[in-house]
N, C-alpha and C. Protein backbone atom coordinates (compact mmCIF):
# COMPACT_ATOMS: atom_id res chain seq x y z
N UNK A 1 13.11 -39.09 29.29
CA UNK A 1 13.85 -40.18 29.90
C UNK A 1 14.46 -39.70 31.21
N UNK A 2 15.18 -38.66 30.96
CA UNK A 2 15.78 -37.84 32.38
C UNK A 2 16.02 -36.65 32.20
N UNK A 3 16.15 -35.90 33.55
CA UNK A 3 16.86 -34.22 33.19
C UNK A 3 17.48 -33.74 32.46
N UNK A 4 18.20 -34.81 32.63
CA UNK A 4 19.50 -34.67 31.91
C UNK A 4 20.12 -34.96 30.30
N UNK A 5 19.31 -35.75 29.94
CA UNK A 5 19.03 -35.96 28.29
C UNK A 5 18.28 -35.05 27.87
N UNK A 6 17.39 -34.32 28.48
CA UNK A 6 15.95 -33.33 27.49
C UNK A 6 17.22 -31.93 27.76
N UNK A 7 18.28 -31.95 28.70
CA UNK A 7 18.40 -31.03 28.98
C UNK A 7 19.56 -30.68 28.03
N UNK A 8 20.22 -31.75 27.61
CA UNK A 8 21.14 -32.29 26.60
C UNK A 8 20.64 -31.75 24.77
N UNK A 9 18.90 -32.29 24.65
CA UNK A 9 18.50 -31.95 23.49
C UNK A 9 17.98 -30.61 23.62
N UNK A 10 17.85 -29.41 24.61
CA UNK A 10 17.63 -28.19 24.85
C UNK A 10 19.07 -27.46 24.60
N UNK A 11 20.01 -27.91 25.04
CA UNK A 11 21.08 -27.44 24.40
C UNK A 11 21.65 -27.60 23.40
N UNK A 12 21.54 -28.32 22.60
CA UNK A 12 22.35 -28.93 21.35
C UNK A 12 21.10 -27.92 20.44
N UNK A 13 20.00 -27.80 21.08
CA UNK A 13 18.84 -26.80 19.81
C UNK A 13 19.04 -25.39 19.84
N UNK A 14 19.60 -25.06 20.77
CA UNK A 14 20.03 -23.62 20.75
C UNK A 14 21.37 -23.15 21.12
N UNK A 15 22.40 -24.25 20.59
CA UNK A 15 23.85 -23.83 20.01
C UNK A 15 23.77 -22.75 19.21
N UNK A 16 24.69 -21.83 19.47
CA UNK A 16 25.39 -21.13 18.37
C UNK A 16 24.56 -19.43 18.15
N UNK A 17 23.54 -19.54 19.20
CA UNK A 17 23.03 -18.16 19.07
C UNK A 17 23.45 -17.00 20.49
N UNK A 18 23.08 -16.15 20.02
CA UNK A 18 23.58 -14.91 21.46
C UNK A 18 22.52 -14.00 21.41
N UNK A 19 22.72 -13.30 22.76
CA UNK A 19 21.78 -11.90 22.72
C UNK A 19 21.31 -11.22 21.11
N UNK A 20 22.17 -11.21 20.45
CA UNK A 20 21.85 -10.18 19.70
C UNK A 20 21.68 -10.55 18.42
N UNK A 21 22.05 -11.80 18.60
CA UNK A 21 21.57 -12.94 17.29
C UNK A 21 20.93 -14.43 17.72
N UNK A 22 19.71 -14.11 17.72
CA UNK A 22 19.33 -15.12 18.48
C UNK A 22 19.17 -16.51 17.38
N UNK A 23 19.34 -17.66 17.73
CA UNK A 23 19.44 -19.20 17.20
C UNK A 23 17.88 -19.57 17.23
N UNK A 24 17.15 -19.86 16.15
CA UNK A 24 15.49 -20.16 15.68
C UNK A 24 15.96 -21.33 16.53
N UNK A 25 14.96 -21.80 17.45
CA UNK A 25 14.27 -23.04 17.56
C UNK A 25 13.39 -23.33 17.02
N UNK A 26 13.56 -25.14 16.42
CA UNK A 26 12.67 -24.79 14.94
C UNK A 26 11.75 -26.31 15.41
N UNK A 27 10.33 -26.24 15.01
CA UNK A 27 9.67 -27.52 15.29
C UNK A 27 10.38 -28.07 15.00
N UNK A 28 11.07 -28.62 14.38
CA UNK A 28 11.66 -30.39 14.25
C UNK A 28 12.47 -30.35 15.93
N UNK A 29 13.21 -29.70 16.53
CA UNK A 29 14.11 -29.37 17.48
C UNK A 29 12.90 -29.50 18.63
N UNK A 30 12.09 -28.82 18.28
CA UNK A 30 11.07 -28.93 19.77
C UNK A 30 10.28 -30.23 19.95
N UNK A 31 10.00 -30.71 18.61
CA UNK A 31 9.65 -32.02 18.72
C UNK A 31 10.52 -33.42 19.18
N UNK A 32 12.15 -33.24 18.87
CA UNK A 32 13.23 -34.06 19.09
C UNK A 32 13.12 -33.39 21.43
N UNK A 33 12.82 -32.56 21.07
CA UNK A 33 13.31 -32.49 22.74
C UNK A 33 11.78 -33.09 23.63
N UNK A 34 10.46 -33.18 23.20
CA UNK A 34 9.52 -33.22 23.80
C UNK A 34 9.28 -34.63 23.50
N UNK A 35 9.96 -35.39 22.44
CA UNK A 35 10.03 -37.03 22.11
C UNK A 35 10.98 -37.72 23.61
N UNK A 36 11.95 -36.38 23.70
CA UNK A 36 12.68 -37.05 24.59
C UNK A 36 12.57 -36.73 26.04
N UNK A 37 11.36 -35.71 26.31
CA UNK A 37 10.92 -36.21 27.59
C UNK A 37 9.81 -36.82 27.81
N UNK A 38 9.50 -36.87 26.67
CA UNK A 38 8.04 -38.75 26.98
C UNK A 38 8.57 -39.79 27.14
N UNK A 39 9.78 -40.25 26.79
CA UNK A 39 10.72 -41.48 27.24
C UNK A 39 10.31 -42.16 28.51
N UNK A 40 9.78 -43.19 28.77
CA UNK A 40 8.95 -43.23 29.96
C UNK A 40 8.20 -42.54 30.50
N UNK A 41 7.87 -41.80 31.13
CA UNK A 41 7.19 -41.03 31.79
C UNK A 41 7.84 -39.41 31.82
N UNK A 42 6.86 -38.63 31.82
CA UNK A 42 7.39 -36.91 31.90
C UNK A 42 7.76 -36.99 33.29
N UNK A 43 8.96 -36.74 33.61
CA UNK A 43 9.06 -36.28 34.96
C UNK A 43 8.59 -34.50 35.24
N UNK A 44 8.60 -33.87 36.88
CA UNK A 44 7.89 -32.86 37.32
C UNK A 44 8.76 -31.76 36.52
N UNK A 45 10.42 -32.50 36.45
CA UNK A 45 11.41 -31.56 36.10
C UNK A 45 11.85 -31.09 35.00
N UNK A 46 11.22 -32.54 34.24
CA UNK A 46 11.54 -32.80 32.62
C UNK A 46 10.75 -31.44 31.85
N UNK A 47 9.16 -31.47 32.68
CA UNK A 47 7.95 -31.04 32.27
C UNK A 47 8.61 -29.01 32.69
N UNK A 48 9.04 -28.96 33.75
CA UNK A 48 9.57 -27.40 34.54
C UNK A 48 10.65 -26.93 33.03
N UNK A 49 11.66 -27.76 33.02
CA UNK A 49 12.17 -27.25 32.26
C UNK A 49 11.65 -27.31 30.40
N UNK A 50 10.80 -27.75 30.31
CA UNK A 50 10.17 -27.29 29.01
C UNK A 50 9.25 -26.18 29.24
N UNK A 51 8.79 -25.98 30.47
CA UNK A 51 8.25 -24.76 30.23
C UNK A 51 8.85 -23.54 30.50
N UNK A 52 9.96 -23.75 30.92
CA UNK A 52 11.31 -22.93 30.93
C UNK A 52 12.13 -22.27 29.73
N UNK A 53 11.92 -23.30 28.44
CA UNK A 53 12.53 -23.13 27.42
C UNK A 53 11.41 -22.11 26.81
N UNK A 54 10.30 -22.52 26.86
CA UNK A 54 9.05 -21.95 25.92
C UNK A 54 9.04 -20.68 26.67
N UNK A 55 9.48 -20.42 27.87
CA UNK A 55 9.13 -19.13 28.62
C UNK A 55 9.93 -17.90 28.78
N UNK A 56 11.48 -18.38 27.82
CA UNK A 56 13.35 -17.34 28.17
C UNK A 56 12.67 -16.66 27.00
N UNK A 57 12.56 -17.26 26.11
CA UNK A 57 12.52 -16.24 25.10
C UNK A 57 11.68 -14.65 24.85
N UNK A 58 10.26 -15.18 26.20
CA UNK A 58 9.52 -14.14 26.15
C UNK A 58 9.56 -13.01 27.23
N UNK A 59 10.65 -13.12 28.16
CA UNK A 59 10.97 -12.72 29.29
C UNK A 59 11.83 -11.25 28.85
N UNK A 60 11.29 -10.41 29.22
CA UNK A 60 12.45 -9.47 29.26
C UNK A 60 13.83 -9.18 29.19
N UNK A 61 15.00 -8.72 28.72
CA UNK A 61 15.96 -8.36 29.01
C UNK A 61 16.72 -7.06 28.32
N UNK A 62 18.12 -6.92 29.03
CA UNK A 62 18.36 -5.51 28.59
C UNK A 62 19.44 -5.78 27.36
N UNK A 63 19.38 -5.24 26.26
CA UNK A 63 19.86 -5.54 25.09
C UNK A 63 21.09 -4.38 25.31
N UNK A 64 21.16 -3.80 26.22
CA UNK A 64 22.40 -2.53 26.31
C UNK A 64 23.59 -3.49 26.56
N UNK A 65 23.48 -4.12 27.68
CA UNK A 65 24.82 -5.54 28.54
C UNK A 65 24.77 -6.81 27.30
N UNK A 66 23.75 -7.27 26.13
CA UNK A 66 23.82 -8.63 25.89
C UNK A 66 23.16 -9.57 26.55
N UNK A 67 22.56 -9.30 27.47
CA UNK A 67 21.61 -10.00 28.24
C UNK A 67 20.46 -10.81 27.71
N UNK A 68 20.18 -12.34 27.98
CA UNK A 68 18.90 -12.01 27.72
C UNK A 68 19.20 -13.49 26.75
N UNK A 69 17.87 -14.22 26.41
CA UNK A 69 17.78 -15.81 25.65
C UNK A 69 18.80 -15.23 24.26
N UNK A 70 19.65 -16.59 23.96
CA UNK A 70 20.15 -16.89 22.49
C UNK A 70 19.50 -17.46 21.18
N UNK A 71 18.42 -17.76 21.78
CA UNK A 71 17.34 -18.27 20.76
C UNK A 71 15.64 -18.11 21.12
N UNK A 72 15.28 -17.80 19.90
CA UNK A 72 13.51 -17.84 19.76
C UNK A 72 12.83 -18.82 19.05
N UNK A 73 11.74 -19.16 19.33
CA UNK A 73 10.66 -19.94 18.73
C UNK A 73 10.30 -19.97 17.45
N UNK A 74 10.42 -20.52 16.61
CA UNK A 74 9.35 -20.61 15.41
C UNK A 74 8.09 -20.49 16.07
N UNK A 75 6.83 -20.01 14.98
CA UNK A 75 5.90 -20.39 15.45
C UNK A 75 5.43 -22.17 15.49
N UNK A 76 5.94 -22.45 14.41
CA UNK A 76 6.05 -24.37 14.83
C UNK A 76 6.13 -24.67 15.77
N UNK A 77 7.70 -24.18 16.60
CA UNK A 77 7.96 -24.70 17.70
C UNK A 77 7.06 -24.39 18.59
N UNK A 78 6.91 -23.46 18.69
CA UNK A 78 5.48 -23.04 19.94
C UNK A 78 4.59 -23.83 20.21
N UNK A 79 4.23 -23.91 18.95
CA UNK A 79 2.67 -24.48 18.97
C UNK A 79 2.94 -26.24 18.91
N UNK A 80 4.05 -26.65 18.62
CA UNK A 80 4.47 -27.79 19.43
C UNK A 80 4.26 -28.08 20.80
N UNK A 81 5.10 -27.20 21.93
CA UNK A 81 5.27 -26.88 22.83
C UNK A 81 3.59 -26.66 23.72
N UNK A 82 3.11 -25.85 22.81
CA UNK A 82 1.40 -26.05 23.35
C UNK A 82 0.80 -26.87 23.67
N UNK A 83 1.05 -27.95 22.44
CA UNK A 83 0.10 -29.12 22.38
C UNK A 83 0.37 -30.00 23.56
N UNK A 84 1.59 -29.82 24.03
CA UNK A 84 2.66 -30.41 24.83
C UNK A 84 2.02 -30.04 26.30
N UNK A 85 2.00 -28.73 26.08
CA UNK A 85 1.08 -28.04 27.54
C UNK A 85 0.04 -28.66 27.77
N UNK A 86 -1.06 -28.34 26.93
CA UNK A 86 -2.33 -28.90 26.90
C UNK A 86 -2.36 -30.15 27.69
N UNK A 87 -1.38 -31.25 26.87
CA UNK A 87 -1.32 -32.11 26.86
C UNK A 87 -1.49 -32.42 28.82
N UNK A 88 -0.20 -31.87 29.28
CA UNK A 88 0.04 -32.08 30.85
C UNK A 88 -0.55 -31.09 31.99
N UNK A 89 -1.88 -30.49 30.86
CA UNK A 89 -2.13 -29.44 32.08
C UNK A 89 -1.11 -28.56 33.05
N UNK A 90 -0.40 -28.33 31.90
CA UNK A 90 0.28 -27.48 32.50
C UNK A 90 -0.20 -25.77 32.41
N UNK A 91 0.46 -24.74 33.36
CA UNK A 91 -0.28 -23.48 33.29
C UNK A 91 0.93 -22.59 32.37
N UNK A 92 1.33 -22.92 31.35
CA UNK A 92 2.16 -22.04 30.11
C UNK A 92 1.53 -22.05 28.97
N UNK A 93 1.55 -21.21 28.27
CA UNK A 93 1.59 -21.19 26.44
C UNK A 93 -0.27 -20.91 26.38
N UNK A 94 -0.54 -21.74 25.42
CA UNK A 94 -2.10 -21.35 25.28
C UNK A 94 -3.10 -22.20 26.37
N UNK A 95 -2.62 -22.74 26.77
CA UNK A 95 -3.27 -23.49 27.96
C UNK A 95 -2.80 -22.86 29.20
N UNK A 96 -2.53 -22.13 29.29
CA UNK A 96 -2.22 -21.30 30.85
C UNK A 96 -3.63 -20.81 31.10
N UNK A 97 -4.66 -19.99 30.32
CA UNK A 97 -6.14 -19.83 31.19
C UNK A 97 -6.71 -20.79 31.55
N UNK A 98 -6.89 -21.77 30.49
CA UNK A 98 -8.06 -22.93 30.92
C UNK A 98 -7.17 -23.97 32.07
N UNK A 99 -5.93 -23.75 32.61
CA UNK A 99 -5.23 -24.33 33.56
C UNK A 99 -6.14 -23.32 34.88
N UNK A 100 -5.37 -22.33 34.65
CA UNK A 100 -5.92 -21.18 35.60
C UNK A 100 -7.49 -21.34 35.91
N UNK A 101 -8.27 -21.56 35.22
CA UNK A 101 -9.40 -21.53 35.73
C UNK A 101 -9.60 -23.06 36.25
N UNK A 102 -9.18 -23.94 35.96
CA UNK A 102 -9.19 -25.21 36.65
C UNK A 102 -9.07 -25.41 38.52
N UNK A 103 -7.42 -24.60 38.29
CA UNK A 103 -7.16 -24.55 39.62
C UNK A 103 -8.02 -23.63 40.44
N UNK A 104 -8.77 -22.53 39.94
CA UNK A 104 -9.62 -21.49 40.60
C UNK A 104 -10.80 -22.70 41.01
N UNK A 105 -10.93 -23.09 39.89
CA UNK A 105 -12.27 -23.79 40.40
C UNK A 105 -12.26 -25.12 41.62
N UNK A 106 -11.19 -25.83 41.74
CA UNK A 106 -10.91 -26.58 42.45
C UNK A 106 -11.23 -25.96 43.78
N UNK A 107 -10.01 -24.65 43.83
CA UNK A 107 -10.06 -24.14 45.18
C UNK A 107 -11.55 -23.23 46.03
N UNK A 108 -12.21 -23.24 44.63
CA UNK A 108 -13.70 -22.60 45.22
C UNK A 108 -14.32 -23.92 45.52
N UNK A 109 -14.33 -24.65 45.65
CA UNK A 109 -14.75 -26.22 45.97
C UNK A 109 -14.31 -26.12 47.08
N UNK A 110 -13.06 -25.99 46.99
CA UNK A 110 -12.28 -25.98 48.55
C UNK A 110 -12.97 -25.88 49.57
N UNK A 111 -12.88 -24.15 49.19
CA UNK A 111 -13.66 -22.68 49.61
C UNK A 111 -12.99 -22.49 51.81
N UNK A 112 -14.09 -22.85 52.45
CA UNK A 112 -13.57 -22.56 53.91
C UNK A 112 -12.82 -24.02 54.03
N UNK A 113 -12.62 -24.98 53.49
CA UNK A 113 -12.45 -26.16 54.23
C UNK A 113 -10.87 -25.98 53.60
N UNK A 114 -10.20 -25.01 53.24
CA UNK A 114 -8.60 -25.40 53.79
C UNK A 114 -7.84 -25.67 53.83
N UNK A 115 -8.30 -25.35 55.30
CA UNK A 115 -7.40 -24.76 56.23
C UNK A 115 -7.14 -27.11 56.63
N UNK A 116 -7.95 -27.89 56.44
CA UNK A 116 -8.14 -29.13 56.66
C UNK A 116 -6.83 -30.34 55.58
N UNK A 117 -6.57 -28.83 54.17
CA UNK A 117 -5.81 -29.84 53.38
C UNK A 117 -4.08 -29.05 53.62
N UNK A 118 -3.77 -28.37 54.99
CA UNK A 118 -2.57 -27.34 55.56
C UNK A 118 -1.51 -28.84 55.65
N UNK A 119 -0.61 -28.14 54.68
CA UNK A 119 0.91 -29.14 54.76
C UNK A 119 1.79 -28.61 55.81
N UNK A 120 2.03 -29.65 57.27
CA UNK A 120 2.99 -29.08 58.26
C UNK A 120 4.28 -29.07 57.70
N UNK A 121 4.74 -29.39 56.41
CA UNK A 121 5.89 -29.12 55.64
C UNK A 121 5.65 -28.64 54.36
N UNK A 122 6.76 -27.83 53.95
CA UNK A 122 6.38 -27.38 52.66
C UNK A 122 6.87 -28.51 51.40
N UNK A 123 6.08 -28.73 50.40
CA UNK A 123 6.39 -29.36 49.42
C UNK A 123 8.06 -28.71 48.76
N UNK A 124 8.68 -30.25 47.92
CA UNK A 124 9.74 -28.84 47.06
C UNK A 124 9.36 -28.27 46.15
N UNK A 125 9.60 -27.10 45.62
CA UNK A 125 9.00 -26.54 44.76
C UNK A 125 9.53 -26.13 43.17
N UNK A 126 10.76 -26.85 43.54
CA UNK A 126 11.93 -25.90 42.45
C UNK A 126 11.53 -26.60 41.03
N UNK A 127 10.97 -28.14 41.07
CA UNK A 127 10.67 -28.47 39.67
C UNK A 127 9.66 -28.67 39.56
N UNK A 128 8.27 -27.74 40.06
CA UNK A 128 7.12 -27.55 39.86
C UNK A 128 6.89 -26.22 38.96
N UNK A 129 5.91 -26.43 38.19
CA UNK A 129 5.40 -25.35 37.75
C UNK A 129 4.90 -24.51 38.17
N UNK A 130 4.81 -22.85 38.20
CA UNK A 130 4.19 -21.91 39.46
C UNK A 130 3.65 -21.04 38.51
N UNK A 131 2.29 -20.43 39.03
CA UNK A 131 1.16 -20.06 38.32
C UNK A 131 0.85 -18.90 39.51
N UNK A 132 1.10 -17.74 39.65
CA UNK A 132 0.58 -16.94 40.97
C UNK A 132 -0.73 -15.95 40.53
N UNK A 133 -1.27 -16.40 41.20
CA UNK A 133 -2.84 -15.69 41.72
C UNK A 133 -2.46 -14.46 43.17
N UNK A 134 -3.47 -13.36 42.88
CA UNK A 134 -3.42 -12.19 43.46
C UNK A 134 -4.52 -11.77 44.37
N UNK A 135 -4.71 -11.58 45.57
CA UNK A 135 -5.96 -11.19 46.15
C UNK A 135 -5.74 -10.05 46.38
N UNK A 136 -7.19 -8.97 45.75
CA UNK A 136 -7.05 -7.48 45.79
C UNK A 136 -6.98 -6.83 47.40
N UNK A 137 -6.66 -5.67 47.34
CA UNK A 137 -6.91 -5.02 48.12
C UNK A 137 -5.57 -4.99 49.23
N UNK A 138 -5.72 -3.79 49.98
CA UNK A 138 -4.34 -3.63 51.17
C UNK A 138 -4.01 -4.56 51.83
N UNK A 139 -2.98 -5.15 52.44
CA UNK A 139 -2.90 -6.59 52.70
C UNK A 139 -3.18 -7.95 52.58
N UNK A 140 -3.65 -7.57 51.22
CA UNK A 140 -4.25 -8.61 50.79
C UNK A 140 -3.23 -10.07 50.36
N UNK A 141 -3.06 -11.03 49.39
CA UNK A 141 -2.13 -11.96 49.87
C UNK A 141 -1.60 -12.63 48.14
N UNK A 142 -0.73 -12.93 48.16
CA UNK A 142 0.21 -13.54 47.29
C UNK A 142 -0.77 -15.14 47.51
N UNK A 143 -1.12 -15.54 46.05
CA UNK A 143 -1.35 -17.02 46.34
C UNK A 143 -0.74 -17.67 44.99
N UNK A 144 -0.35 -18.61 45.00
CA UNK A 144 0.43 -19.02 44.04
C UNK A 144 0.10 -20.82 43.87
N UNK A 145 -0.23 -21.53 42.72
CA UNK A 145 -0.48 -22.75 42.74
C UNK A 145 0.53 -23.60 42.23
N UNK A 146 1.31 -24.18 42.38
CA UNK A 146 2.89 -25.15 42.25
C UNK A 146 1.86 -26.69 41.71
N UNK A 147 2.11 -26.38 40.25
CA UNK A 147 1.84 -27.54 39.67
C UNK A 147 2.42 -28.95 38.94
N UNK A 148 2.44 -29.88 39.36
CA UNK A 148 3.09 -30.98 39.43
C UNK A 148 2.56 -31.82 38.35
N UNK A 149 3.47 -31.63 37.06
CA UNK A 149 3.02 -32.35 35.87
C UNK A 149 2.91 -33.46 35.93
N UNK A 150 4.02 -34.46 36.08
CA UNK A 150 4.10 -35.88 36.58
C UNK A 150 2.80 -36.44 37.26
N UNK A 151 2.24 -35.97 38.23
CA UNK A 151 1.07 -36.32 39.02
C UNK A 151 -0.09 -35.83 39.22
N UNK A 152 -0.19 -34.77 38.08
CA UNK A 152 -1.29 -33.96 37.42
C UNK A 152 -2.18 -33.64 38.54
N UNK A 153 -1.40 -33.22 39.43
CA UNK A 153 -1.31 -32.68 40.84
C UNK A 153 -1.13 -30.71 41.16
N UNK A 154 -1.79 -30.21 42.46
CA UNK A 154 -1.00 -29.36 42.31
C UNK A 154 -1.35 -29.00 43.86
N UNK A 155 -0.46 -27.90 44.23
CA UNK A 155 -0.38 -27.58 45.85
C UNK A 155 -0.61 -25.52 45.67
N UNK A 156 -1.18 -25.42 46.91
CA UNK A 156 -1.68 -24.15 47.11
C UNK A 156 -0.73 -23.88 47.89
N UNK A 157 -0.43 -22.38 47.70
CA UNK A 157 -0.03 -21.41 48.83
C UNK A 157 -0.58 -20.17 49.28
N UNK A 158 0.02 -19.81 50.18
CA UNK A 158 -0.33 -18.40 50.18
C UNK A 158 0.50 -17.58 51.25
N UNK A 159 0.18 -16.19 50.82
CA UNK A 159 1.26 -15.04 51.76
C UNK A 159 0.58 -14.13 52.11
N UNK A 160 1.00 -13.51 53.01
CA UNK A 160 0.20 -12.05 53.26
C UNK A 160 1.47 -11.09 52.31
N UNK A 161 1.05 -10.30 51.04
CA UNK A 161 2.17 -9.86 50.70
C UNK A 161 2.54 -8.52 51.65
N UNK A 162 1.78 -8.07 52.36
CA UNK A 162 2.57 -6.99 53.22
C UNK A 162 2.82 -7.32 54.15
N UNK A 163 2.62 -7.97 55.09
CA UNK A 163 3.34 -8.67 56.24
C UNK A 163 4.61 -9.22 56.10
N UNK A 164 5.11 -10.25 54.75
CA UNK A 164 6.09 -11.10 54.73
C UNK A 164 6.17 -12.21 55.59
N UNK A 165 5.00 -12.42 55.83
CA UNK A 165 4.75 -13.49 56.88
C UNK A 165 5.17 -15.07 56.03
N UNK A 166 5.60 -16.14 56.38
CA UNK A 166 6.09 -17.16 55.43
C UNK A 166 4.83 -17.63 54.83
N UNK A 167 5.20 -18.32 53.75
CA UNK A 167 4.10 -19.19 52.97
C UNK A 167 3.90 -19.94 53.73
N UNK A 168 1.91 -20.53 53.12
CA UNK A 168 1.22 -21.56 54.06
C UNK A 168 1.58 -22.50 52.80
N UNK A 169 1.38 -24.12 53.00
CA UNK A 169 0.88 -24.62 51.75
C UNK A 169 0.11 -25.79 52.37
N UNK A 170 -1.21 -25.85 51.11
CA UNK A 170 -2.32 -26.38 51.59
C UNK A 170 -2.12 -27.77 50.28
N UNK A 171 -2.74 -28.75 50.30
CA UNK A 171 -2.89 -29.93 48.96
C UNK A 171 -2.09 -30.72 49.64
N UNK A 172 -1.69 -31.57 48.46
CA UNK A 172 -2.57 -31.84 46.91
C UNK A 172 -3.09 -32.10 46.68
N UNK A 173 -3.47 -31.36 45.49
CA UNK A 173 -5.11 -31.20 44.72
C UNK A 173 -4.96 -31.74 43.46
N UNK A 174 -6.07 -31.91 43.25
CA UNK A 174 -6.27 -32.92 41.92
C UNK A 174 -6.16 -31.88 40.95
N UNK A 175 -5.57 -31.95 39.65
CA UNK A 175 -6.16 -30.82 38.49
C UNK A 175 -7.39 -31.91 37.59
């Protein structure tokens, strides 16, 4: 329905846990929060921050400070959360390769032509999903694909990672 309600049932599911005791998120909880961002339409942000939730828990942190998610996944919940992925082509959970190879394949379609789909502004990016791709070798370049659940959309970038030269961004592209 909005940010702000899914963001409402993301918190009320992982009350009461800490670093060092973490709070189960349990399918029924992942299903009450993913009911409530189909409420009309998934927004880009609704969709960012569920893959946000599915993604704290597996992230590193230092257990010396307390640092670090208050709650973990059932495997229920996960595989909720998957179906959920799948669902929006999004690039998290078990659908992150066959996303990944989607967008590879798009952009070999692309291939030389571009430099023809170059945004003279950059898209926003903060409630897109980001998926980064690597080109080998010495100066070679940071490319990263910002995928837009809502519009099952997505936008290219790219960097020279040793230069620090700014990002280009090219799209949108269809997934």
């Amino acid at each position: 329905m909005s940010i702000t309600s899914v963001m409402k049932e993301v918190k009320a599911a992982i009350a009461g846990g800490t670093a060092f005791n973490p709070e189960p998120l349990t399918q029924l909880e992942a299903s009450r929060i993913i009911t409530e961002a189909k409420k009309n339409r998934v927004t880009a942000g609704e969709a960012k921050l569920l893959v946000d939730t599915f993604e704290l828990p597996r992230r590193a942190f230092t257990m010396a400070v307390g640092e670090g998610p208050s709650y973990h996944l059932t495997a229920a919940a996960s595989q909720a959360f998957n179906r959920f992925f799948a669902e929006l082509s999004l690039p998290a959970g078990d659908s992150e390769a066959t996303v990944r190879s989607r967008i590879q394949s798009v952009m070999q379609r692309v291939g030389a032509n571009l430099d023809s789909y170059a945004m003279s502004k950059a898209p926003k990016t903060k409630n897109l999903v980001a998926t980064r791709f690597y080109s080998p070798g010495v100066g070679g370049s940071l490319e990263t694909a910002y995928v837009d659940a809502a519009k099952k959309q997505f936008y290219w970038s790219t960097q020279n990672a040793s230069a620090r030269l700014p990002e280009k961004f090219y799209g949108p592209f269809d997934l």
